[in-house]
Protein backbone atom coordinates (compact mmCIF):
# COMPACT_ATOMS: atom_id res chain seq x y z
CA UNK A 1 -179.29 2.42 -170.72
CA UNK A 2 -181.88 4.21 -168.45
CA UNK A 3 -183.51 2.10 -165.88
CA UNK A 4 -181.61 -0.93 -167.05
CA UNK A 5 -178.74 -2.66 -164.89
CA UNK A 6 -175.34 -2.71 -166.09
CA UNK A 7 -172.07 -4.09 -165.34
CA UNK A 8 -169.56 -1.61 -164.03
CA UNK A 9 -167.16 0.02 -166.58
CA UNK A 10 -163.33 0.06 -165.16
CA UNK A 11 -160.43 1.76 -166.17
CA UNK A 12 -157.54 -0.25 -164.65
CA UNK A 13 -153.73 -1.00 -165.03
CA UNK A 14 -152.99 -3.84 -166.90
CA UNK A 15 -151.30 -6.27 -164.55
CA UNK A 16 -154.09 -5.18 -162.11
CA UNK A 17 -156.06 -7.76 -163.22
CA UNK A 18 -156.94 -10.69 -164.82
CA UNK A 19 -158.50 -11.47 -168.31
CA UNK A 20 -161.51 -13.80 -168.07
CA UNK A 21 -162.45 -13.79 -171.81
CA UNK A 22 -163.74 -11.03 -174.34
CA UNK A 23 -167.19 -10.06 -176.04
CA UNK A 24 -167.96 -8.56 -178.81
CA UNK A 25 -171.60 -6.46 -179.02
CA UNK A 26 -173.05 -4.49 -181.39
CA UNK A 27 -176.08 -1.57 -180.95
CA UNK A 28 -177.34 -0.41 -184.16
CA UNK A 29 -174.01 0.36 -185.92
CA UNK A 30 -171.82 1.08 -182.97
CA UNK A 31 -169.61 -2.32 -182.22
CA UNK A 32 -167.85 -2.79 -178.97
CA UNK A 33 -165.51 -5.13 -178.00
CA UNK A 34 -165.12 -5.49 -174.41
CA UNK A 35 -162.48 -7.55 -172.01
CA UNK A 36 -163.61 -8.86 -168.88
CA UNK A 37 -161.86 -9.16 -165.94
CA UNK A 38 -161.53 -10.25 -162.66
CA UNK A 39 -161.10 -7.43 -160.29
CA UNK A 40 -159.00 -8.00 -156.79
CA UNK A 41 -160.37 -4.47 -155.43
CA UNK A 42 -163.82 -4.04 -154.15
CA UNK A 43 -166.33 -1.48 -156.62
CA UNK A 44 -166.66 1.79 -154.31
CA UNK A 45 -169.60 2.94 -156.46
CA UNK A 46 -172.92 0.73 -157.58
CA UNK A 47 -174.66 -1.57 -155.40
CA UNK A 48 -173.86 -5.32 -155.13
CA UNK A 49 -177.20 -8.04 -156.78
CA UNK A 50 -177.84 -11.36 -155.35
CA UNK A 51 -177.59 -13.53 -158.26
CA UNK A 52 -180.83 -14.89 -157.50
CA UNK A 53 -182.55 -11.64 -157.94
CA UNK A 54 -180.78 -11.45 -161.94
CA UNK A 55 -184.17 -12.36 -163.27
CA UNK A 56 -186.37 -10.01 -161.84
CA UNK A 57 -184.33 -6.63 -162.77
CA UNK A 58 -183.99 -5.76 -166.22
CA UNK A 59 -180.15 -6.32 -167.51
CA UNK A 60 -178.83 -4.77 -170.82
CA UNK A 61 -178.06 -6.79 -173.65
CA UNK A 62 -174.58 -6.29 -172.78
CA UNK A 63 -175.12 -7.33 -169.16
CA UNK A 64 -177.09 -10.28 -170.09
CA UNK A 65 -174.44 -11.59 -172.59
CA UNK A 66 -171.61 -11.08 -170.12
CA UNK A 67 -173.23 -13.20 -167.69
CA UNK A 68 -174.15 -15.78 -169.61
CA UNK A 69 -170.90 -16.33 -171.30
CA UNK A 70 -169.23 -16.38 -167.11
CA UNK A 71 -172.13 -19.02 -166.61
CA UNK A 72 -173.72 -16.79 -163.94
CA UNK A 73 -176.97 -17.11 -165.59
């Protein structure tokens, strides 16, 4: 969403990485069900957020669910 924060989107092998759990989210009537992972390989694109700084940007609904449910915030 525009002028929100997200979490980056990855398209990855399989045994590249490791599942951490999976969410399911809905907007309007478009559901998603997403895996999260844990990523060995640095991002090349985005910028990195101190985890103290979470509350002051605004995070999608996604975001904000994904990081709850990995007890970042």
């Amino acid at each position: 969403m525009a002028g929100m924060w997200e979490l980056p989107e990855l398209t990855l092998p399989n045994d590249a990485v490791e599942l951490l759990f999976n969410v399911k989210h809905s907007i309007t009537v478009t559901n998603f069900k997403v895996k999260v992972v844990k990523c060995p390989i640095p991002l090349g694109t985005g910028r990195w957020v101190k985890i103290s700084r979470l509350n002051e940007i605004p995070l999608t609904g996604l975001a904000r669910k994904i990081l709850s449910r990995a007890e970042v915030i």
